[in-house]
PDB file of N, CA and C in Angstrom:
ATOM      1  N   UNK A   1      38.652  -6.469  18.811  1.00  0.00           N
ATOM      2  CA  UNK A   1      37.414  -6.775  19.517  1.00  0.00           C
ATOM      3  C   UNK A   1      36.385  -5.690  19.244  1.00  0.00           C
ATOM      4  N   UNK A   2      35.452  -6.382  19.019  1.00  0.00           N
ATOM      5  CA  UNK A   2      34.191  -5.113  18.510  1.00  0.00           C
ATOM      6  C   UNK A   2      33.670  -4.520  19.949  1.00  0.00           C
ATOM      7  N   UNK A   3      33.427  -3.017  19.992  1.00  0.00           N
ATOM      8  CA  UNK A   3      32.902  -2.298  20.526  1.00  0.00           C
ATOM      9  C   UNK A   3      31.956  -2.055  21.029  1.00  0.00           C
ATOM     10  N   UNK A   4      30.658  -2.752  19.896  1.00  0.00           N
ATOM     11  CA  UNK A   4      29.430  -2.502  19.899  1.00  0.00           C
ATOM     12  C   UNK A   4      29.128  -3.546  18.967  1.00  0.00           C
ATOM     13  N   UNK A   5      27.521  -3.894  19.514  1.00  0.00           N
ATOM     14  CA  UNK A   5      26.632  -4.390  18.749  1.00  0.00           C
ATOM     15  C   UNK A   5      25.297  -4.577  18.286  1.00  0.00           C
ATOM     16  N   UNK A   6      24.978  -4.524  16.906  1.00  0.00           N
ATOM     17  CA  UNK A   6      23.601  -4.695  16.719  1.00  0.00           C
ATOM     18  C   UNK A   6      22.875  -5.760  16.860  1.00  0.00           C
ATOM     19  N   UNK A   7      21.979  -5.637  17.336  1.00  0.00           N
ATOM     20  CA  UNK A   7      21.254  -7.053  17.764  1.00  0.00           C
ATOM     21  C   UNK A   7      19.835  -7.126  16.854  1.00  0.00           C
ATOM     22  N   UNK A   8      19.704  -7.558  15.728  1.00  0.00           N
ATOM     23  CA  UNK A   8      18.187  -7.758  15.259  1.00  0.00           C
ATOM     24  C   UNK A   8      17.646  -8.962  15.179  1.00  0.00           C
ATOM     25  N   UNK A   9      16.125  -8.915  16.340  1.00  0.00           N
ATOM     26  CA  UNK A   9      15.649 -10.039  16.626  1.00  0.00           C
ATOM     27  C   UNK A   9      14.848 -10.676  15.611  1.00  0.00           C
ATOM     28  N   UNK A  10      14.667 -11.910  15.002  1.00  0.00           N
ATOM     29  CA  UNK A  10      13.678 -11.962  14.010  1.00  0.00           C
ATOM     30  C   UNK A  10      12.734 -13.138  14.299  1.00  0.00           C
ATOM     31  N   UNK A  11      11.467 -12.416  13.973  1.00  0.00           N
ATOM     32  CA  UNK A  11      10.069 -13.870  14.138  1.00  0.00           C
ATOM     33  C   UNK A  11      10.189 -14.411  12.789  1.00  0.00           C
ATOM     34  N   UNK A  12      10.461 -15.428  12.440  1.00  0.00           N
ATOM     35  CA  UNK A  12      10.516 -16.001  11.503  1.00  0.00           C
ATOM     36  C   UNK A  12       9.974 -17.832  11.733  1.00  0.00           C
ATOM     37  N   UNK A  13       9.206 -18.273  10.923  1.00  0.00           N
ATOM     38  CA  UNK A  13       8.406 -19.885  10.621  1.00  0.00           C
ATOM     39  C   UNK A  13       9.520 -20.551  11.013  1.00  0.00           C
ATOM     40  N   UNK A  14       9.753 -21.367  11.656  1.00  0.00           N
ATOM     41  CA  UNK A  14      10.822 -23.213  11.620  1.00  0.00           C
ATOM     42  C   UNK A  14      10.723 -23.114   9.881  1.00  0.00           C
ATOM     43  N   UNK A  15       9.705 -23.374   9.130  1.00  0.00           N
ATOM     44  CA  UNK A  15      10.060 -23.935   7.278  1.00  0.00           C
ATOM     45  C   UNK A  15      10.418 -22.705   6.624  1.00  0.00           C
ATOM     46  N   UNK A  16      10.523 -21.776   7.517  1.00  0.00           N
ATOM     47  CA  UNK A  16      11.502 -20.819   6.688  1.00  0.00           C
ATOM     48  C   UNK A  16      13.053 -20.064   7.346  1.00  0.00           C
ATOM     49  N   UNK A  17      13.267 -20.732   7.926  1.00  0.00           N
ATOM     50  CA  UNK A  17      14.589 -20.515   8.812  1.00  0.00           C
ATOM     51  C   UNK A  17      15.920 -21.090   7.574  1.00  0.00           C
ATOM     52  N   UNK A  18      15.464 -21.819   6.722  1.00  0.00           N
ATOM     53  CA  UNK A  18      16.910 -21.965   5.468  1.00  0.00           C
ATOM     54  C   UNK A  18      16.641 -21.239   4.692  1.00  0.00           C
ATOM     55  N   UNK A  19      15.554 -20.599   4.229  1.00  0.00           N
ATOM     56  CA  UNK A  19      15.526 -19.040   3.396  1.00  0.00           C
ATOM     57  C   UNK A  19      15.990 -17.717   3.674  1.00  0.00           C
ATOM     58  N   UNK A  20      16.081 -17.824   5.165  1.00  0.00           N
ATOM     59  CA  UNK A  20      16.553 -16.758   5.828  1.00  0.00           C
ATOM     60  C   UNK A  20      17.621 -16.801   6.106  1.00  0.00           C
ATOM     61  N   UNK A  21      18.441 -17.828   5.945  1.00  0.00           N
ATOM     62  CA  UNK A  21      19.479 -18.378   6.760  1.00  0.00           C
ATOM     63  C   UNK A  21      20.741 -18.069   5.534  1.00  0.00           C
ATOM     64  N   UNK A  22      19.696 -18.016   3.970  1.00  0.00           N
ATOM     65  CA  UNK A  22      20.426 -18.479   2.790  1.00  0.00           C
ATOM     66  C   UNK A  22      20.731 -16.592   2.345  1.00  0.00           C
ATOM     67  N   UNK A  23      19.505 -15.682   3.351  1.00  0.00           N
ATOM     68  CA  UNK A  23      20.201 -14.843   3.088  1.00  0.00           C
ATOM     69  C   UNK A  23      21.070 -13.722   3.859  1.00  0.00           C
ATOM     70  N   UNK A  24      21.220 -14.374   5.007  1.00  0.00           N
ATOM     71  CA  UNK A  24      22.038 -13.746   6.230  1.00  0.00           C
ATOM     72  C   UNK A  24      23.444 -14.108   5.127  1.00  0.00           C
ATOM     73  N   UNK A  25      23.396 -15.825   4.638  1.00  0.00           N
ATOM     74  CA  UNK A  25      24.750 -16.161   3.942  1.00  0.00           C
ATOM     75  C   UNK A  25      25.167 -15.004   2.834  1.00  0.00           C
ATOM     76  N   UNK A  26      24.054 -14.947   2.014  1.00  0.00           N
ATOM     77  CA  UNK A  26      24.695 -13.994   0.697  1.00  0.00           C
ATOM     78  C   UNK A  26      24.566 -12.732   1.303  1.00  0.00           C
ATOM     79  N   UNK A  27      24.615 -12.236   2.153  1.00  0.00           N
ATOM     80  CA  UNK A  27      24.847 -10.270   2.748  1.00  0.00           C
ATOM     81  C   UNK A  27      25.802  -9.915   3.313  1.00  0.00           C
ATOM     82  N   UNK A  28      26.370 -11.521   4.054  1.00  0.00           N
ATOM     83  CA  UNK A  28      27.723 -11.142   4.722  1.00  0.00           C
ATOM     84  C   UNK A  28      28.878 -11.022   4.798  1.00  0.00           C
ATOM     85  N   UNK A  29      29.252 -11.309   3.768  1.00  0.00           N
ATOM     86  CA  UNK A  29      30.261 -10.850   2.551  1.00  0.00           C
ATOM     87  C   UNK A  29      30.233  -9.167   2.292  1.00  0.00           C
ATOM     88  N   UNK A  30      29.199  -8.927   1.727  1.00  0.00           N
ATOM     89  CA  UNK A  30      29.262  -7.489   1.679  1.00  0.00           C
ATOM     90  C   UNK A  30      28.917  -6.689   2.527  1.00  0.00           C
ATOM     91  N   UNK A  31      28.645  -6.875   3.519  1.00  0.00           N
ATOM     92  CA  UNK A  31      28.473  -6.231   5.122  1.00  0.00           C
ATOM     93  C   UNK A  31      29.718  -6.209   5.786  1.00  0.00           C
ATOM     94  N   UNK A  32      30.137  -7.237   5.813  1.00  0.00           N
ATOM     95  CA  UNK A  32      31.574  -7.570   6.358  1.00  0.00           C
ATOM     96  C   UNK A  32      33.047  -6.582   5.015  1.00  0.00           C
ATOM     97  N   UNK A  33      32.884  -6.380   4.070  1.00  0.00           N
ATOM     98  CA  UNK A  33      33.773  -6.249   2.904  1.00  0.00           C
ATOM     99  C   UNK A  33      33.672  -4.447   2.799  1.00  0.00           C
ATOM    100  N   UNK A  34      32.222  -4.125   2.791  1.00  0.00           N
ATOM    101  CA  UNK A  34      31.415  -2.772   2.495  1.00  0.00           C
ATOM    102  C   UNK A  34      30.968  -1.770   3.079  1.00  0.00           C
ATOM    103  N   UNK A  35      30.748  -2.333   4.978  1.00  0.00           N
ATOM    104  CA  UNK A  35      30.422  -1.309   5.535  1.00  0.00           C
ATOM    105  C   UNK A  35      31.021  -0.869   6.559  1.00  0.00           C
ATOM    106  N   UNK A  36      31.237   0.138   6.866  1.00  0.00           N
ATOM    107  CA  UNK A  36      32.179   0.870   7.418  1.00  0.00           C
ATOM    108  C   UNK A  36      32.606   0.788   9.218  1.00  0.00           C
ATOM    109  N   UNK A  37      33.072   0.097   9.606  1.00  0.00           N
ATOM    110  CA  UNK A  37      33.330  -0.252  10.778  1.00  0.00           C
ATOM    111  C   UNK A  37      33.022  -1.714  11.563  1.00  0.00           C
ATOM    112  N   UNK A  38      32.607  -2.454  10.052  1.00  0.00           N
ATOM    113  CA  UNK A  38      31.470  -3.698  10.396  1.00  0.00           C
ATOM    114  C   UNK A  38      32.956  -5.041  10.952  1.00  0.00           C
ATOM    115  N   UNK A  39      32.936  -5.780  11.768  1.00  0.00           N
ATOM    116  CA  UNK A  39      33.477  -6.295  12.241  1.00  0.00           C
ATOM    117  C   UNK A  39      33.185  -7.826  12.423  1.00  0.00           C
ATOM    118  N   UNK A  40      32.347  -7.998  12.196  1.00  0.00           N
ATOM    119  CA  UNK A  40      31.830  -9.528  12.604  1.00  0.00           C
ATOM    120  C   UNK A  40      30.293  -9.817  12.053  1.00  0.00           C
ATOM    121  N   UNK A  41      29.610 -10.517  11.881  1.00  0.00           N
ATOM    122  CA  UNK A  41      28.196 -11.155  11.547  1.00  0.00           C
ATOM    123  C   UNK A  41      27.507 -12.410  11.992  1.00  0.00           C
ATOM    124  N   UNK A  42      27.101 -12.531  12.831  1.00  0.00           N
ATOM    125  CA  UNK A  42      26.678 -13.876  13.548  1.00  0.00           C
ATOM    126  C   UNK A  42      25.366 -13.749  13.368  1.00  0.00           C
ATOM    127  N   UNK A  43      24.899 -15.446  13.009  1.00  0.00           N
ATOM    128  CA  UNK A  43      23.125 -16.133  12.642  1.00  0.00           C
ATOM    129  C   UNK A  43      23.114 -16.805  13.862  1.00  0.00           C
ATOM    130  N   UNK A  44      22.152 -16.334  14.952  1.00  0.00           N
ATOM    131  CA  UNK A  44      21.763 -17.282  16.125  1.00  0.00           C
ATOM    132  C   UNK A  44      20.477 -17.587  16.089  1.00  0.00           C
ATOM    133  N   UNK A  45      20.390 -18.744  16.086  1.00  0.00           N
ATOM    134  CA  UNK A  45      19.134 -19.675  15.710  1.00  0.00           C
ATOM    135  C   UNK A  45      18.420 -19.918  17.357  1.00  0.00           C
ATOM    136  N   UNK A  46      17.228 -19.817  17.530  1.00  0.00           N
ATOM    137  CA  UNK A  46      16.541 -20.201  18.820  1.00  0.00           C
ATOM    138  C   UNK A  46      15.207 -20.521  18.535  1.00  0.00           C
ATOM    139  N   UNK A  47      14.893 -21.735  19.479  1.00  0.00           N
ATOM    140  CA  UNK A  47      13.573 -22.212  18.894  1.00  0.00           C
ATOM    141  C   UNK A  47      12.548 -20.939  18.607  1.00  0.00           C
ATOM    142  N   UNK A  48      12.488 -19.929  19.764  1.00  0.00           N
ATOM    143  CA  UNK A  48      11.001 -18.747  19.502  1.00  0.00           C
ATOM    144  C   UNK A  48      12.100 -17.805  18.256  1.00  0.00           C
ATOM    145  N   UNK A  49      13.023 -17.776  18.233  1.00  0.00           N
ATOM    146  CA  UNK A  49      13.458 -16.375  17.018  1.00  0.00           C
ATOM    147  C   UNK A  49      14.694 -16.966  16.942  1.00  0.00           C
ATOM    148  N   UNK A  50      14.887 -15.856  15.547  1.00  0.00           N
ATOM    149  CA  UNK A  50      16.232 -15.928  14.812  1.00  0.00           C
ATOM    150  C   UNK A  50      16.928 -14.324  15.112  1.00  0.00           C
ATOM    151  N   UNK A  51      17.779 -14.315  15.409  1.00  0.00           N
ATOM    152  CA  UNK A  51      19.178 -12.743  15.727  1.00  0.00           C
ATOM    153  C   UNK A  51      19.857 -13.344  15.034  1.00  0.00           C
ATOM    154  N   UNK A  52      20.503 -11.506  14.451  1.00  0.00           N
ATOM    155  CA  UNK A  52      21.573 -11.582  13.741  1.00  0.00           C
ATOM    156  C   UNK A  52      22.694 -10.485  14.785  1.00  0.00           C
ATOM    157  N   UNK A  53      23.609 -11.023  14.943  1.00  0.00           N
ATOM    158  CA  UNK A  53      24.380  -9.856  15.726  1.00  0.00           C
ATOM    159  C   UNK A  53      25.904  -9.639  14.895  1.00  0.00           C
ATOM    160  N   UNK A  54      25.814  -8.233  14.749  1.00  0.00           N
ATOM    161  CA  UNK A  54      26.457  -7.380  14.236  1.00  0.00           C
ATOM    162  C   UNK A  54      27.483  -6.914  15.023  1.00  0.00           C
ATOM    163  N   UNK A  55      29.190  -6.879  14.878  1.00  0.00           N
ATOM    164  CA  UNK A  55      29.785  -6.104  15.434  1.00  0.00           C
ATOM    165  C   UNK A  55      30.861  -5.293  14.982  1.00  0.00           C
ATOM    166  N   UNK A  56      30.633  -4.018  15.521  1.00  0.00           N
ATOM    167  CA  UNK A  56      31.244  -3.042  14.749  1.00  0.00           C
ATOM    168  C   UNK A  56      32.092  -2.431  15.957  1.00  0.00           C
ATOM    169  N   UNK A  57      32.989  -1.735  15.225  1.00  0.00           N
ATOM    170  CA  UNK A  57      33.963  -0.556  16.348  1.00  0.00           C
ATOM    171  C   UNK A  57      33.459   0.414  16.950  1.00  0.00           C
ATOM    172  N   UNK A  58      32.402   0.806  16.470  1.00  0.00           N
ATOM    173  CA  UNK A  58      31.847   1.912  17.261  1.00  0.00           C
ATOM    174  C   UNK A  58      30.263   2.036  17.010  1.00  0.00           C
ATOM    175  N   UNK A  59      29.663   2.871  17.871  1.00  0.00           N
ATOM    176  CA  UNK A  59      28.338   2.582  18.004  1.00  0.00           C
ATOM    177  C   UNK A  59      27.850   3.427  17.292  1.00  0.00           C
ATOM    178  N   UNK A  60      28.449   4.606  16.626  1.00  0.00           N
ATOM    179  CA  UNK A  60      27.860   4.997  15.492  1.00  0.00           C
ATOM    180  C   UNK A  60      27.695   4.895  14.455  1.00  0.00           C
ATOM    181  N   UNK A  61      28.607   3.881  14.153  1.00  0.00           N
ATOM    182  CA  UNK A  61      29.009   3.066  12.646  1.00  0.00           C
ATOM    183  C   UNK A  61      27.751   1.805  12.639  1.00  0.00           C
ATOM    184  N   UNK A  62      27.201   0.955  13.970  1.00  0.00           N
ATOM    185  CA  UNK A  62      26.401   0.780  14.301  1.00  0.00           C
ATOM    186  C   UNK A  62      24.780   0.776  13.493  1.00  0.00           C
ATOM    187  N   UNK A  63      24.626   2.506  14.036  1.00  0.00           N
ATOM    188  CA  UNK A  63      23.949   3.061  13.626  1.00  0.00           C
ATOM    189  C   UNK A  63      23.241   3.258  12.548  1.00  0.00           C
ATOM    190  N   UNK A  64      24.789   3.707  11.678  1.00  0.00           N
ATOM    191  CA  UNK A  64      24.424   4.517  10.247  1.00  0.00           C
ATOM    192  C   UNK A  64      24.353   3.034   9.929  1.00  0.00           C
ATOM    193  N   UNK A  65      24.383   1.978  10.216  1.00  0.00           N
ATOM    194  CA  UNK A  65      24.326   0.715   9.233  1.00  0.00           C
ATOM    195  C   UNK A  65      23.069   0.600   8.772  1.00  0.00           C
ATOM    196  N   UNK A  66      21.834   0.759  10.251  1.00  0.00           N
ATOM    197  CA  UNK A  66      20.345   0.756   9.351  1.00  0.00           C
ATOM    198  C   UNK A  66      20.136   1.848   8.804  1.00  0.00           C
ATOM    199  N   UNK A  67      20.857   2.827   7.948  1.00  0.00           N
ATOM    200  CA  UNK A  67      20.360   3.269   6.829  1.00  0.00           C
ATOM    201  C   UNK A  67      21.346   3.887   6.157  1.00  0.00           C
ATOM    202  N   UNK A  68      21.715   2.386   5.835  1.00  0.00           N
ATOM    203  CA  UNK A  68      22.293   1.841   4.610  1.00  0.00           C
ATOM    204  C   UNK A  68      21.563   1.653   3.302  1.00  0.00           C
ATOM    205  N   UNK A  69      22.198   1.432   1.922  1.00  0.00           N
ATOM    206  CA  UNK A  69      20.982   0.808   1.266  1.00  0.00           C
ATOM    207  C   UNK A  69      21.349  -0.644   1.345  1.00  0.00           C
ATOM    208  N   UNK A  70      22.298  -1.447   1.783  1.00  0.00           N
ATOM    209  CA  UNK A  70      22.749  -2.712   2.104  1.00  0.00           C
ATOM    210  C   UNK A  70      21.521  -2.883   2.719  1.00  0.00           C
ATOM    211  N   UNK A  71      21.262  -2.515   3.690  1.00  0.00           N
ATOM    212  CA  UNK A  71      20.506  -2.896   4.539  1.00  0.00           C
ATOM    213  C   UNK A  71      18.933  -2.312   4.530  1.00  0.00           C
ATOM    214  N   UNK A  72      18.669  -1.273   4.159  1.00  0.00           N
ATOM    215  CA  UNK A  72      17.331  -0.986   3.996  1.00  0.00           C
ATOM    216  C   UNK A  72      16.417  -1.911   2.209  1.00  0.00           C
ATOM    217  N   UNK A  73      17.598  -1.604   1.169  1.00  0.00           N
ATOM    218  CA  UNK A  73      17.312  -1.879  -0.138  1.00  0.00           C
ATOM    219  C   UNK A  73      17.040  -3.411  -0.420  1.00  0.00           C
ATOM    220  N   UNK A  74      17.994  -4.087   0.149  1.00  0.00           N
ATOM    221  CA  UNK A  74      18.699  -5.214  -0.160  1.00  0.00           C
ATOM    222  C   UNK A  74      18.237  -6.337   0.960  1.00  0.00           C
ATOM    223  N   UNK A  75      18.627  -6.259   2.119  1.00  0.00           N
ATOM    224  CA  UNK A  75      18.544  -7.380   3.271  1.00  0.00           C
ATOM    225  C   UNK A  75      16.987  -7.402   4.047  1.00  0.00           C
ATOM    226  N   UNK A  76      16.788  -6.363   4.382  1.00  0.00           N
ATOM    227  CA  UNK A  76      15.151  -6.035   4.572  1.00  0.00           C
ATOM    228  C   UNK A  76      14.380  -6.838   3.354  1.00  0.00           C
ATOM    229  N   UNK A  77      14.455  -6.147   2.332  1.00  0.00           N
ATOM    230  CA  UNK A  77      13.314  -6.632   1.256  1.00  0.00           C
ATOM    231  C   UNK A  77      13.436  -7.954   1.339  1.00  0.00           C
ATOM    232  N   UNK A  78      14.519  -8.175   1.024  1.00  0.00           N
ATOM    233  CA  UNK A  78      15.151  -9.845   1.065  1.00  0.00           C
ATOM    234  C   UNK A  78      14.198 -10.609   2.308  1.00  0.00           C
ATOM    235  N   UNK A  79      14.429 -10.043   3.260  1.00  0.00           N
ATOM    236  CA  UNK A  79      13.748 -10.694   4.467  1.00  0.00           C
ATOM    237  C   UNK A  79      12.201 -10.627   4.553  1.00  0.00           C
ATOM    238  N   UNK A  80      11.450  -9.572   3.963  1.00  0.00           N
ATOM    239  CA  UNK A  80      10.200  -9.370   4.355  1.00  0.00           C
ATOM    240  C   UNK A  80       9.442 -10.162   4.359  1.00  0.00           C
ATOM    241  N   UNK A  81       9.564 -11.315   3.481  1.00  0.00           N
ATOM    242  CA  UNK A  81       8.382 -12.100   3.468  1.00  0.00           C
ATOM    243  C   UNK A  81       8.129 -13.147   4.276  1.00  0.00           C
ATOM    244  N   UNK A  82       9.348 -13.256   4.887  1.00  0.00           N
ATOM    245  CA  UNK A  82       9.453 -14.237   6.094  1.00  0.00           C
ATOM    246  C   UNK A  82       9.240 -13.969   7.300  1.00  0.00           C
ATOM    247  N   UNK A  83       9.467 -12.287   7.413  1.00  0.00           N
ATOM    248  CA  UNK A  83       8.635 -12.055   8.803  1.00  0.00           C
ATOM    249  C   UNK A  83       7.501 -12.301   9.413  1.00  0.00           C
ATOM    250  N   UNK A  84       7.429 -12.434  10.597  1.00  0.00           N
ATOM    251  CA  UNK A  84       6.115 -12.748  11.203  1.00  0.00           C
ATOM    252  C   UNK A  84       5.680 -11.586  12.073  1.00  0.00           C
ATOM    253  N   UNK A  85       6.622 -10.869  12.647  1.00  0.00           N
ATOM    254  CA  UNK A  85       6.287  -9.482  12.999  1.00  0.00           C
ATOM    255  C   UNK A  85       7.671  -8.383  12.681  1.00  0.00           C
ATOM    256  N   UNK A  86       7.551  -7.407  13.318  1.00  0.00           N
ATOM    257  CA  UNK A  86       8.337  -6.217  13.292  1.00  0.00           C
ATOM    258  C   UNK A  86       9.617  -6.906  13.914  1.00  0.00           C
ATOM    259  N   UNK A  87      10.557  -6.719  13.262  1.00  0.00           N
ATOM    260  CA  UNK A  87      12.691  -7.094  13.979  1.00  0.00           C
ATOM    261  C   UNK A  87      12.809  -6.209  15.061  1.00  0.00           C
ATOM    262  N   UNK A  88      12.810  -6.707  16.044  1.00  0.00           N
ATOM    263  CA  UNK A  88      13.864  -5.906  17.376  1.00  0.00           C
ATOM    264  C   UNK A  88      15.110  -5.842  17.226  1.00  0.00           C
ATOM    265  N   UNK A  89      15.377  -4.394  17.352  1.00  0.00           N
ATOM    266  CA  UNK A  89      16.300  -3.906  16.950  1.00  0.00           C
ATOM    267  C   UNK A  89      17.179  -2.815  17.937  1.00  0.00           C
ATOM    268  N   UNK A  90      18.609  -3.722  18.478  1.00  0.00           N
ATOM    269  CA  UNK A  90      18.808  -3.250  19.529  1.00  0.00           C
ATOM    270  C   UNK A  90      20.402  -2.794  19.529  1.00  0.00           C
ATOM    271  N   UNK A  91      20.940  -1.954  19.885  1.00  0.00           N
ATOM    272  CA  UNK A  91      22.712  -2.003  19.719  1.00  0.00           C
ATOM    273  C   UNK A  91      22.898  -1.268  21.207  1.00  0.00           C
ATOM    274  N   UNK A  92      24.232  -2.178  21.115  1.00  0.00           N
ATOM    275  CA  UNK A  92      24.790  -2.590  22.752  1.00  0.00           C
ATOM    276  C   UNK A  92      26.232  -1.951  22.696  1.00  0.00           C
ATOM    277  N   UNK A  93      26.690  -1.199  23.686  1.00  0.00           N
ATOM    278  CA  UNK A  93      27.996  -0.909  23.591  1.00  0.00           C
ATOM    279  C   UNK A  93      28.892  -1.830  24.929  1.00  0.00           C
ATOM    280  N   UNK A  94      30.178  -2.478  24.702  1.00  0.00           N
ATOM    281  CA  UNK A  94      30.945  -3.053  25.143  1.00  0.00           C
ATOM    282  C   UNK A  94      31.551  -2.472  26.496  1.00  0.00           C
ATOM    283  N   UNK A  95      31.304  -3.141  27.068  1.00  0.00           N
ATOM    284  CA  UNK A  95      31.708  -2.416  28.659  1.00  0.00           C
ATOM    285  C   UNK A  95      33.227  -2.809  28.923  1.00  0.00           C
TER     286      UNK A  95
END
């Protein structure tokens, strides 16, 4: 059972929710395979935003995930153009 989790909120268009969707698919493989404590990857879809929640063993593993280059190089860029504002970006530890 994961420990902790990252929560990143995303503003993203309804006609671009399968572009985004196509690349939550191709990252989570290597998020899940590559980074160090990563435990789980969930796409939650809601009419106002899209979250991705992340769960890892510990909340510092958490952490070091946004700055990753997985994640700064790769999944960010990937995402930018679909944003509509800044990702909320939140990690939760397991009570």
């Amino acid at each position: 059972m994961s420990k902790a989790y990252l929560q990143i909120t995303l503003k993203i268009d309804n006609a671009d929710r399968s572009s985004a969707a196509s690349i939550y698919n191709q990252y989570k493989a290597p998020f899940l395979n590559g980074i160090e404590g990563a435990e789980s990857k969930e796409l939650l879809i809601r009419d106002e935003d899209v979250q991705v929640l992340h769960g890892f063993d510990t909340v510092a593993n958490a952490q070091a995930y946004l700055s990753t280059d997985l994640f700064n190089n790769d999944v960010v860029v990937a995402l930018k153009p679909f944003l509509k504002d800044n990702p909320d970006v939140r990690i939760y530890t397991v009570a």
